[in-house]
PDB file of N, CA and C in Angstrom:
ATOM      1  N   UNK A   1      -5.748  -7.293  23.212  1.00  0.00           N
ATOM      2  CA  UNK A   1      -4.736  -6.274  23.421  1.00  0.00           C
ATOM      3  C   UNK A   1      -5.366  -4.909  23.170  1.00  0.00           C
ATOM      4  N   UNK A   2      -4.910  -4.252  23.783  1.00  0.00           N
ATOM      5  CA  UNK A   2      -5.549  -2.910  23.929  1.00  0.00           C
ATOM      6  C   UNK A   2      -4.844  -1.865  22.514  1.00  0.00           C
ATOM      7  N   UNK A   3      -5.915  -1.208  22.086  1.00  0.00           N
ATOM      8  CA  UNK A   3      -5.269  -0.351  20.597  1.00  0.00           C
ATOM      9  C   UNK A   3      -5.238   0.713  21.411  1.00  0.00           C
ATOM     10  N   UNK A   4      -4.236   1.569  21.023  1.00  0.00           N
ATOM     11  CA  UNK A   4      -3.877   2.899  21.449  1.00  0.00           C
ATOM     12  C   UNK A   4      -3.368   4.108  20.055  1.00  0.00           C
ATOM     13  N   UNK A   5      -3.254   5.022  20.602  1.00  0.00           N
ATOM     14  CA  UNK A   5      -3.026   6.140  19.155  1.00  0.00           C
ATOM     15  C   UNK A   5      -2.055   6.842  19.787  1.00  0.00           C
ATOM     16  N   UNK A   6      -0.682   7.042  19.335  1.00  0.00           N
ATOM     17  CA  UNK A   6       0.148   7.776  19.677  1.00  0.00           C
ATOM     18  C   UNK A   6      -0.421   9.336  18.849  1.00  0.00           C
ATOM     19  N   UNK A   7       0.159  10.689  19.855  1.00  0.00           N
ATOM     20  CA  UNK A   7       0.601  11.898  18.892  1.00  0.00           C
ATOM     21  C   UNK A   7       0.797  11.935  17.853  1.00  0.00           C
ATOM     22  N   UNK A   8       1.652  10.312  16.630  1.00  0.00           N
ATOM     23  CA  UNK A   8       1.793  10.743  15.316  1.00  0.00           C
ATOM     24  C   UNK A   8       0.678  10.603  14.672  1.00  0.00           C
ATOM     25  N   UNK A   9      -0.325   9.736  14.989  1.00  0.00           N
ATOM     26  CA  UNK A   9      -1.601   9.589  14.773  1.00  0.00           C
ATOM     27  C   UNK A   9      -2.435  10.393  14.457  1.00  0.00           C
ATOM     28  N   UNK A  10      -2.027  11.513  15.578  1.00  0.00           N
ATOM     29  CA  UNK A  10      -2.826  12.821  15.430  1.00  0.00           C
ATOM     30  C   UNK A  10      -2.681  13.846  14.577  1.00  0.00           C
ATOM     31  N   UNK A  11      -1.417  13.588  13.857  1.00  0.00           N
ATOM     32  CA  UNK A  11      -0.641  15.020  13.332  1.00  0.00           C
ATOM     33  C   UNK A  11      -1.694  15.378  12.007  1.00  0.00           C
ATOM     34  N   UNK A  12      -2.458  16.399  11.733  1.00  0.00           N
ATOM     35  CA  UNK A  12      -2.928  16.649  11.025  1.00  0.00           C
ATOM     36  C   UNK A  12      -4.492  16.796  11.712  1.00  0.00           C
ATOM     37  N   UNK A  13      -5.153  16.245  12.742  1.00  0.00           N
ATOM     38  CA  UNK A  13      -6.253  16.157  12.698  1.00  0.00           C
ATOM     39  C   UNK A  13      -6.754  16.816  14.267  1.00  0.00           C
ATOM     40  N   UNK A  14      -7.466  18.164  14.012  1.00  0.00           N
ATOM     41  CA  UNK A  14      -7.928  19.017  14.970  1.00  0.00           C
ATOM     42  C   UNK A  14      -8.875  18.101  16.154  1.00  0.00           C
ATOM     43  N   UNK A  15      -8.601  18.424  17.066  1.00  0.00           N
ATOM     44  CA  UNK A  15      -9.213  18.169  18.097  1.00  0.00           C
ATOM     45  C   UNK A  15     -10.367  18.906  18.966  1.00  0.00           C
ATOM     46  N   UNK A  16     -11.059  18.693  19.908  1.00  0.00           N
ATOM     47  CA  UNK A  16     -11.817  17.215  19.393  1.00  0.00           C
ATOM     48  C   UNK A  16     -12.367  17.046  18.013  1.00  0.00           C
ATOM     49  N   UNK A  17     -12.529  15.572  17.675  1.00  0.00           N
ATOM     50  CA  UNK A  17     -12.890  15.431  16.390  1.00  0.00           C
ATOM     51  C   UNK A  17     -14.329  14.429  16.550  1.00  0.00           C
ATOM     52  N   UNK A  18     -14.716  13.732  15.397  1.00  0.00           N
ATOM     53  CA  UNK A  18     -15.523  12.523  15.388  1.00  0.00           C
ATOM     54  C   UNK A  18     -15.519  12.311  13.791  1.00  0.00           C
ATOM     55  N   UNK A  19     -14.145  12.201  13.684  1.00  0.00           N
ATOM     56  CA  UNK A  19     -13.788  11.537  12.429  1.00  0.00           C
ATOM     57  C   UNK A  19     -14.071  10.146  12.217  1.00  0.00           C
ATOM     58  N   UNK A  20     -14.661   9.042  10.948  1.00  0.00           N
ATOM     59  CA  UNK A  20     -14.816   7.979  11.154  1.00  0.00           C
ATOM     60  C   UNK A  20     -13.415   7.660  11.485  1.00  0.00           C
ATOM     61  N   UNK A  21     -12.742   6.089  11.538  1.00  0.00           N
ATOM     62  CA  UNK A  21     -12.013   5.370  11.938  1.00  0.00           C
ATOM     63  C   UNK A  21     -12.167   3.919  10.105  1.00  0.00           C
ATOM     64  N   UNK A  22     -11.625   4.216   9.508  1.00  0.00           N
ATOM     65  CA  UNK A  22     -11.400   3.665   8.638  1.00  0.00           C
ATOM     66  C   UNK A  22      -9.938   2.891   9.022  1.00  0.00           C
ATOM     67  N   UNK A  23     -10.147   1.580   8.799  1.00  0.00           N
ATOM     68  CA  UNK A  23      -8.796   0.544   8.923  1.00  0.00           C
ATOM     69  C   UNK A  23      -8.823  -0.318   7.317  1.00  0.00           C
ATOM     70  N   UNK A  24      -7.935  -1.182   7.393  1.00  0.00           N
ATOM     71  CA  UNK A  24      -7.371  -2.423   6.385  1.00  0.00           C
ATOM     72  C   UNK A  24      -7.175  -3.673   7.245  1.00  0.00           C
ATOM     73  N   UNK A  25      -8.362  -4.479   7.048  1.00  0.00           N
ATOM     74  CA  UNK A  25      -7.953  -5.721   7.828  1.00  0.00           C
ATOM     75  C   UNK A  25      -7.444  -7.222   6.726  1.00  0.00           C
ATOM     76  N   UNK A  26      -7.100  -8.446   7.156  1.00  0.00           N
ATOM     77  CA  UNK A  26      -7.046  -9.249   6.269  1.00  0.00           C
ATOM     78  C   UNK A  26      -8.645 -10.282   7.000  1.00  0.00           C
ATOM     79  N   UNK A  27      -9.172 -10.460   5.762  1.00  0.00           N
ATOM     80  CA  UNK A  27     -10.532 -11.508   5.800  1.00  0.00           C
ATOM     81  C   UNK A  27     -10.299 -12.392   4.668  1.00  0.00           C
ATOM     82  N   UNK A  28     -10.020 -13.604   5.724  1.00  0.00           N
ATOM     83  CA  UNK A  28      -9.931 -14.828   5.094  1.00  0.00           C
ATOM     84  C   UNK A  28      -8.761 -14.835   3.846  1.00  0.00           C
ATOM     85  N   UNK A  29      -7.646 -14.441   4.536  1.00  0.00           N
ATOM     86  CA  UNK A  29      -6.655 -14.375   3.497  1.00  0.00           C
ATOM     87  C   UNK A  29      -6.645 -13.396   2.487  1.00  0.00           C
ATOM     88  N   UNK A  30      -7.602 -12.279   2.511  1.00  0.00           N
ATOM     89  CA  UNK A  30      -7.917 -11.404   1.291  1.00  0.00           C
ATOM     90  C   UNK A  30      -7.583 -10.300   1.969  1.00  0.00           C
ATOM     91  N   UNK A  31      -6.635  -9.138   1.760  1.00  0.00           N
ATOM     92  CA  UNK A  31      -6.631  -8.069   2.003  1.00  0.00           C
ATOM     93  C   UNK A  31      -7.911  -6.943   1.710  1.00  0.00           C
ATOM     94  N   UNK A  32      -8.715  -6.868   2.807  1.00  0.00           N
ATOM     95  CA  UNK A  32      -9.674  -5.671   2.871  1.00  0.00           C
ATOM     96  C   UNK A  32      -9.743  -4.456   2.923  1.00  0.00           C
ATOM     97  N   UNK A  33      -9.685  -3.137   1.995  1.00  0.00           N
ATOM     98  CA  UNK A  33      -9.040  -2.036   2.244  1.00  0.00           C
ATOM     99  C   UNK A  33     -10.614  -1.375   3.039  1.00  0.00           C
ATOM    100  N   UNK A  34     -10.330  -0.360   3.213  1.00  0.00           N
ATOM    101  CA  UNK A  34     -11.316   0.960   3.726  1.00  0.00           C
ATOM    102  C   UNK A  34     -12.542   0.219   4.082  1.00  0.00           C
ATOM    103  N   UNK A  35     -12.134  -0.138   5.310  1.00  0.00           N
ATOM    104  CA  UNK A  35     -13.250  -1.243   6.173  1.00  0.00           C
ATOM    105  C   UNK A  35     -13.608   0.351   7.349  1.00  0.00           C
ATOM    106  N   UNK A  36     -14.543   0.398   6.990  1.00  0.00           N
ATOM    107  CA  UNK A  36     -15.756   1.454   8.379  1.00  0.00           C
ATOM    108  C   UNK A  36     -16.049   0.847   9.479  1.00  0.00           C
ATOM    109  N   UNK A  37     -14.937   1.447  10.629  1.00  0.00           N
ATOM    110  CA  UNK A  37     -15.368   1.227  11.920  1.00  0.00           C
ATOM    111  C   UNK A  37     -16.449   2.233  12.489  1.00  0.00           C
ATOM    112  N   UNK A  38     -17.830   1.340  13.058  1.00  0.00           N
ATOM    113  CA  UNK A  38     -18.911   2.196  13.396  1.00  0.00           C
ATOM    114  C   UNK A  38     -19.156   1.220  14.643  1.00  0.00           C
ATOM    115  N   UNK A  39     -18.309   2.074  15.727  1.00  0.00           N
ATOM    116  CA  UNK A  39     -18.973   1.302  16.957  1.00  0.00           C
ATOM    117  C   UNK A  39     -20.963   1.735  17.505  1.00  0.00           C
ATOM    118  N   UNK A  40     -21.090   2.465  16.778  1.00  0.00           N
ATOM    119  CA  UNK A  40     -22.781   2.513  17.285  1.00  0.00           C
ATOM    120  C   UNK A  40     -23.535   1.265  16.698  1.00  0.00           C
ATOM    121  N   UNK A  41     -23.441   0.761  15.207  1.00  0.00           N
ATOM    122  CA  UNK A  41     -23.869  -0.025  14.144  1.00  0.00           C
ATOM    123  C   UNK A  41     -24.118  -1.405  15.159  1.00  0.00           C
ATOM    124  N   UNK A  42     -25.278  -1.727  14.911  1.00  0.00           N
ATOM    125  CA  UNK A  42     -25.622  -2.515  15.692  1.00  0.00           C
ATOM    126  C   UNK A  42     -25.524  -4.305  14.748  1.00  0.00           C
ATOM    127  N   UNK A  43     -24.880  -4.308  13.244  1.00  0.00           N
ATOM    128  CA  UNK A  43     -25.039  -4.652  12.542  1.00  0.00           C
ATOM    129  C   UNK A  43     -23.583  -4.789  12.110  1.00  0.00           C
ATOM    130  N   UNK A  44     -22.817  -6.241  11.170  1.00  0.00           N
ATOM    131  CA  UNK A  44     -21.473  -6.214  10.902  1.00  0.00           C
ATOM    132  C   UNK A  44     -22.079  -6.360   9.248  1.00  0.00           C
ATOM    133  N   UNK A  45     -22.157  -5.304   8.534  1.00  0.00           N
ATOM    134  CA  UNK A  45     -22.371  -5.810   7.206  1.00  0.00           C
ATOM    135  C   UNK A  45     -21.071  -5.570   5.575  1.00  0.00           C
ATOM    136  N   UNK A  46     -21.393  -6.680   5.193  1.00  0.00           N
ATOM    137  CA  UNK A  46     -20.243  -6.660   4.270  1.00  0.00           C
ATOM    138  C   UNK A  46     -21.466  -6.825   2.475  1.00  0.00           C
ATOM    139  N   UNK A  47     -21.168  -6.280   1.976  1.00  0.00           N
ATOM    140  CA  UNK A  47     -21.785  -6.005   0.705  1.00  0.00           C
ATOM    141  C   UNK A  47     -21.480  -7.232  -0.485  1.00  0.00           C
ATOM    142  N   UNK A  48     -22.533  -7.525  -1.002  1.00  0.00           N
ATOM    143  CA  UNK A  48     -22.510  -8.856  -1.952  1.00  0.00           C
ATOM    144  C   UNK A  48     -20.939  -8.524  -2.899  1.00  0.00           C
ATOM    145  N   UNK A  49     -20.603  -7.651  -3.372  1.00  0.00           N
ATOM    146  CA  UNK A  49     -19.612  -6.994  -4.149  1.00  0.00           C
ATOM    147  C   UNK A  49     -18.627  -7.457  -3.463  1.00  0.00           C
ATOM    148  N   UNK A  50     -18.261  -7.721  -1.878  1.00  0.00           N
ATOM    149  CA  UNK A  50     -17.321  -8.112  -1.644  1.00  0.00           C
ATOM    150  C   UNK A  50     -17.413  -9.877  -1.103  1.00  0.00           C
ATOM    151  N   UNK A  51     -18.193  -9.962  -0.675  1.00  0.00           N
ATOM    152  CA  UNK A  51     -18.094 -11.721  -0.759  1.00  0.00           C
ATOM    153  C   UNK A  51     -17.747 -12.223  -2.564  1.00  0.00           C
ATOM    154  N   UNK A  52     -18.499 -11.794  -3.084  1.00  0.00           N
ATOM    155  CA  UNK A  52     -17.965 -11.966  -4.559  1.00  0.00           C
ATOM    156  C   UNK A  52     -16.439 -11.965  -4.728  1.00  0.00           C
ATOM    157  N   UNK A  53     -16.054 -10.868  -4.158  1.00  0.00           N
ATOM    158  CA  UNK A  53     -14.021 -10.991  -3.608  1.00  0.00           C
ATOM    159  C   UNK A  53     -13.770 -11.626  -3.669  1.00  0.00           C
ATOM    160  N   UNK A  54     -14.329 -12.238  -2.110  1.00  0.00           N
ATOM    161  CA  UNK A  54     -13.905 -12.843  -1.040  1.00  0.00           C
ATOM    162  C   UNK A  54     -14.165 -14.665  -1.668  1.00  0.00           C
ATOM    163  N   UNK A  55     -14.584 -14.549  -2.979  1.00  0.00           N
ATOM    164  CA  UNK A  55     -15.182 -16.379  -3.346  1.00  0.00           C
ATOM    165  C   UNK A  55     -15.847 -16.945  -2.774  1.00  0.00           C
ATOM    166  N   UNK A  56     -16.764 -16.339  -2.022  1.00  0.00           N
ATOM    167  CA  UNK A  56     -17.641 -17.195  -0.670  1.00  0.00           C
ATOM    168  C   UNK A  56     -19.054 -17.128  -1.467  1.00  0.00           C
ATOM    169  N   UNK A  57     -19.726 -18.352  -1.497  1.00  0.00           N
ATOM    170  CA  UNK A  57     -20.325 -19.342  -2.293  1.00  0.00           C
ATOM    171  C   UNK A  57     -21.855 -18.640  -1.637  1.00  0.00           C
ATOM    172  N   UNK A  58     -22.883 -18.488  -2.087  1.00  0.00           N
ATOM    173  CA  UNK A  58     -24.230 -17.787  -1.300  1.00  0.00           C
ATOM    174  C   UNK A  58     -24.655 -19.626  -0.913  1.00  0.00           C
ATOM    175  N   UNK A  59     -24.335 -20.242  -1.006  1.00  0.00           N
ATOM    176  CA  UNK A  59     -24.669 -21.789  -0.333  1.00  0.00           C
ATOM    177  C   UNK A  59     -24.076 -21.688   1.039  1.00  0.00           C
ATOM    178  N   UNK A  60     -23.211 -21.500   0.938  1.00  0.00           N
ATOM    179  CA  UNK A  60     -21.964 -21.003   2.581  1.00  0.00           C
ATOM    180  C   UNK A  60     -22.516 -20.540   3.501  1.00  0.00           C
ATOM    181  N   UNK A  61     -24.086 -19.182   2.872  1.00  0.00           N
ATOM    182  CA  UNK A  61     -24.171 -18.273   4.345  1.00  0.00           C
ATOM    183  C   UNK A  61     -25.375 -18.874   4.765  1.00  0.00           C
ATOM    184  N   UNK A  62     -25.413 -19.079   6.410  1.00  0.00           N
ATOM    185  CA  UNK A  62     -26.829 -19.388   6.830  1.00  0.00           C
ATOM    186  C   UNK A  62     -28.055 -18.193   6.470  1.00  0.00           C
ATOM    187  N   UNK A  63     -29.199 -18.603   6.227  1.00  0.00           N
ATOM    188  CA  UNK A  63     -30.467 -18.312   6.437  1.00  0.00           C
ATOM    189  C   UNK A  63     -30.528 -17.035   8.039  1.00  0.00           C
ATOM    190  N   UNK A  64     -30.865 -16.132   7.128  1.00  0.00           N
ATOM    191  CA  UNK A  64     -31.579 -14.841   8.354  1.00  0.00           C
ATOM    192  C   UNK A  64     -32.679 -14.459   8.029  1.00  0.00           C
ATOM    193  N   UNK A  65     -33.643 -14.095   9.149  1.00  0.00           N
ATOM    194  CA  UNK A  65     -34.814 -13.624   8.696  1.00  0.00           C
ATOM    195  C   UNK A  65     -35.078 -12.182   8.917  1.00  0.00           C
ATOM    196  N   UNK A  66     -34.095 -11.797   9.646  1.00  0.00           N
ATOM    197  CA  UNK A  66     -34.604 -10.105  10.552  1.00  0.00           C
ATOM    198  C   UNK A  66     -33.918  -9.545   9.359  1.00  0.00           C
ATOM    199  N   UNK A  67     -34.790  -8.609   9.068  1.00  0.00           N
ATOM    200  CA  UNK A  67     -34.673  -7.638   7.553  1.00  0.00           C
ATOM    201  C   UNK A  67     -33.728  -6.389   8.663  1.00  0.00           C
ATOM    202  N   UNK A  68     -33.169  -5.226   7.526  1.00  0.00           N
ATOM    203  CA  UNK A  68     -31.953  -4.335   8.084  1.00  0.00           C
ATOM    204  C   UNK A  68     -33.022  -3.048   7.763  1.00  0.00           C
ATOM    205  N   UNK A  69     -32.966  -2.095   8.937  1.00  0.00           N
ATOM    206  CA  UNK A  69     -33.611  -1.107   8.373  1.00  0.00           C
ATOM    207  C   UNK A  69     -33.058  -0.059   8.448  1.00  0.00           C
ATOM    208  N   UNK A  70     -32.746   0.965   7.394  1.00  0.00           N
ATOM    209  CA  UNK A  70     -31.875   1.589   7.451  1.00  0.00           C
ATOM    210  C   UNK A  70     -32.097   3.633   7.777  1.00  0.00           C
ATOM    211  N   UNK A  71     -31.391   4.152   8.017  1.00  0.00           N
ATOM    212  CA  UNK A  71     -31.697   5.545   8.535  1.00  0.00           C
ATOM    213  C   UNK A  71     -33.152   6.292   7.797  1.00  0.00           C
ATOM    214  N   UNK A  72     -33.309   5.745   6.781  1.00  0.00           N
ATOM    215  CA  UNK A  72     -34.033   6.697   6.105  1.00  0.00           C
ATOM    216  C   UNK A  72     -35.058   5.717   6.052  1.00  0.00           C
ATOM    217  N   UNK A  73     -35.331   4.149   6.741  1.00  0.00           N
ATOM    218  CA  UNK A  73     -36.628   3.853   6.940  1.00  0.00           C
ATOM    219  C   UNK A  73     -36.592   2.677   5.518  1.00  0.00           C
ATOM    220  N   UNK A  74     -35.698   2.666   5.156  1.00  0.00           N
ATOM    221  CA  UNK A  74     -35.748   1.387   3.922  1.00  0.00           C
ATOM    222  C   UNK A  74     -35.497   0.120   4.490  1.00  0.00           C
ATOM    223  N   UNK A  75     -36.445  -0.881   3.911  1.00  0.00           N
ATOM    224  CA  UNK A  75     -35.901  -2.409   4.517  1.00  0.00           C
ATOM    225  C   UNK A  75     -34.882  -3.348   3.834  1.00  0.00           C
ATOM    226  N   UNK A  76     -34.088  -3.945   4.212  1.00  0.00           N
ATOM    227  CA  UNK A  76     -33.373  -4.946   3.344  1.00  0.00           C
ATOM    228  C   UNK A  76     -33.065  -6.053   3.902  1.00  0.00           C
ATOM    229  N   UNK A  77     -33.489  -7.270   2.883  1.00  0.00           N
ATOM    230  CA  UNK A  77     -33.720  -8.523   3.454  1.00  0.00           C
ATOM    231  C   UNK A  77     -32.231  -9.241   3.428  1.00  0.00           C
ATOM    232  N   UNK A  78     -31.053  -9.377   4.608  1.00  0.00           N
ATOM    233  CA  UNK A  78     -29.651  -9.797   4.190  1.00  0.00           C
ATOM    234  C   UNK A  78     -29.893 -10.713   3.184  1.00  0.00           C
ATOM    235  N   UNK A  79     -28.824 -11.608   2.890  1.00  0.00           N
ATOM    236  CA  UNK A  79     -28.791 -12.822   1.669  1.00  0.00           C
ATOM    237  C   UNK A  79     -28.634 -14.093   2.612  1.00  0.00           C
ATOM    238  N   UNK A  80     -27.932 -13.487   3.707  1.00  0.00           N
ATOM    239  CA  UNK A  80     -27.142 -14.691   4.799  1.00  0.00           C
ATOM    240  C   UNK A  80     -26.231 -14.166   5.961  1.00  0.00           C
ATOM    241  N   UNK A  81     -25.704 -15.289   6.332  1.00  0.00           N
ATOM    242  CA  UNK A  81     -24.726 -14.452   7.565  1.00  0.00           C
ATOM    243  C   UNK A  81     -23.778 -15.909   7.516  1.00  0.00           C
ATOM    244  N   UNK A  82     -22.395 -15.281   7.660  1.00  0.00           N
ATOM    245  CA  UNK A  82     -21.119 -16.333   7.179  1.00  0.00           C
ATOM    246  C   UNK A  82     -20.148 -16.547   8.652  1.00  0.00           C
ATOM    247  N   UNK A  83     -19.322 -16.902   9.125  1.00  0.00           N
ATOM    248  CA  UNK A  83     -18.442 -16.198  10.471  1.00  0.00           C
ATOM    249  C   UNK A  83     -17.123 -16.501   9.352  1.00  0.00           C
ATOM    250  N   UNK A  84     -16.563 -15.336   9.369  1.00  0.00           N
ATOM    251  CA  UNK A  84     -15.079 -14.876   8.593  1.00  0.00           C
ATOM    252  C   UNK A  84     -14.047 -15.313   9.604  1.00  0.00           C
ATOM    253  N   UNK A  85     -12.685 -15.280   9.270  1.00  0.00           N
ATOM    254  CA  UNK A  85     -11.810 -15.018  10.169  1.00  0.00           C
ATOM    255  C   UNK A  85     -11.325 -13.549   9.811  1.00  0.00           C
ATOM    256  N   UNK A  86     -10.777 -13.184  10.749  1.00  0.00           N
ATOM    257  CA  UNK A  86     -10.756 -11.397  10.233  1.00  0.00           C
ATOM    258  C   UNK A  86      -8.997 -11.227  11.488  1.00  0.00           C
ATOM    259  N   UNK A  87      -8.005 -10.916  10.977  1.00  0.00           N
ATOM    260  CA  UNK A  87      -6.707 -10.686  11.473  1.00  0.00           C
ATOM    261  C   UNK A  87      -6.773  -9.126  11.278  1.00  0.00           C
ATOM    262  N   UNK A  88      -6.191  -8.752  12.537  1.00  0.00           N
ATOM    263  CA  UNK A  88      -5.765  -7.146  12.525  1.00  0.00           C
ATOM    264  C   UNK A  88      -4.453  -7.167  12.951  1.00  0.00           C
ATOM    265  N   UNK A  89      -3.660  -6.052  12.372  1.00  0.00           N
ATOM    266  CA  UNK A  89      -2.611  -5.606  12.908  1.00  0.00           C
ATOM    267  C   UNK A  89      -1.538  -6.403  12.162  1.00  0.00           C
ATOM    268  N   UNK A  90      -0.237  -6.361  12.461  1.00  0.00           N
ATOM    269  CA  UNK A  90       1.230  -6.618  12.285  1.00  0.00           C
ATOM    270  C   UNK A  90       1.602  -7.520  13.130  1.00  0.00           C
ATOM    271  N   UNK A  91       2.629  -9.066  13.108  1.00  0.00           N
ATOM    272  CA  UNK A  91       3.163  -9.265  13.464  1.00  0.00           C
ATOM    273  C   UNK A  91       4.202  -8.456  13.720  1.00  0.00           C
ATOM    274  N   UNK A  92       4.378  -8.905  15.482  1.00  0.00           N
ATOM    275  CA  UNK A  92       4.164  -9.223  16.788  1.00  0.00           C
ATOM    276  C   UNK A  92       2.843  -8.550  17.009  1.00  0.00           C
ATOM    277  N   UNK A  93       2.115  -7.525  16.435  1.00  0.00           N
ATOM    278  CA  UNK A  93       1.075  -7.491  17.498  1.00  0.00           C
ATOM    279  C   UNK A  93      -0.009  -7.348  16.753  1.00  0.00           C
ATOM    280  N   UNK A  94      -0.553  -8.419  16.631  1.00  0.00           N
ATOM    281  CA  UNK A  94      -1.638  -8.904  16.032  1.00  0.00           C
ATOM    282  C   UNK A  94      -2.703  -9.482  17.086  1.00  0.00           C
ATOM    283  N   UNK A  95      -3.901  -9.386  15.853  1.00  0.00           N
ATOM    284  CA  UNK A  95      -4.864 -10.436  16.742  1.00  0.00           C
ATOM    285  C   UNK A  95      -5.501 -10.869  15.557  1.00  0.00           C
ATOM    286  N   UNK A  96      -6.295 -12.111  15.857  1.00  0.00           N
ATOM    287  CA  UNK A  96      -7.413 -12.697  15.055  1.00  0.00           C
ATOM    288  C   UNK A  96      -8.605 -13.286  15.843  1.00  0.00           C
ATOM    289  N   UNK A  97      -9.650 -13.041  15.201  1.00  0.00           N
ATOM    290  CA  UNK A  97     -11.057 -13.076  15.564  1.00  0.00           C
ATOM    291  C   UNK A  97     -11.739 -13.860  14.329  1.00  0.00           C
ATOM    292  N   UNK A  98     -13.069 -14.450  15.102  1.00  0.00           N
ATOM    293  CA  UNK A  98     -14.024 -15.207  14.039  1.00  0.00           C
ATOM    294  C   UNK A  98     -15.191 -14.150  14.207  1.00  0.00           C
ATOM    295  N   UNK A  99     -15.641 -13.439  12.832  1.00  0.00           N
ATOM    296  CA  UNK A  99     -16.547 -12.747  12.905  1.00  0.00           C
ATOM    297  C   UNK A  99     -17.996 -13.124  12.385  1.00  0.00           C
ATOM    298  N   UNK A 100     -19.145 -12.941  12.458  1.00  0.00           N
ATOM    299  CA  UNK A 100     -20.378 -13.281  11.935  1.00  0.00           C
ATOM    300  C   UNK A 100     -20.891 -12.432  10.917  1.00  0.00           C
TER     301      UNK A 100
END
């Protein structure tokens, strides 16, 4: 389903902008607050601090080998990679996705 932004959306925020896009999704039954939407990010990363949340076991995530390198040229070796279920939105208009 297609997301759209009404005018009230806007009220407060000058145009054009390139404000991030901060949402609240539910993952795996856990309410996720101030989740960073970065459509450039070539990468879905979630921080050990929150699998710790989330109760998800470091036995759970598969084995990765491609290290993350980050703007300023630092490497980091992930721990793993899990597929979540991840729900957006409100009934009636919702969706859910399996994420990696």
């Amino acid at each position: 389903e297609v997301i759209t932004f009404s005018a009230a959306d806007y009220e407060g925020v000058r145009l054009p902008h390139d404000d991030p896009v901060v949402v609240t999704l539910l993952v795996e039954l856990f309410t996720m607050k101030r989740i960073l939407i970065d459509s450039g990010s070539s990468a879905d990363i979630l921080y050990k601090h929150a699998f710790d949340q989330l109760r998800i076991l470091a036995d759970q995530l598969k084995p990765v080998k491609t290290p993350l390198v980050g703007f300023t040229g630092e490497t980091i070796h992930p721990l793993g990679s899990i597929n979540l279920s991840v729900v957006a939105g409100t009934t009636p208009c919702q969706t859910q996705v399996e994420m990696t």
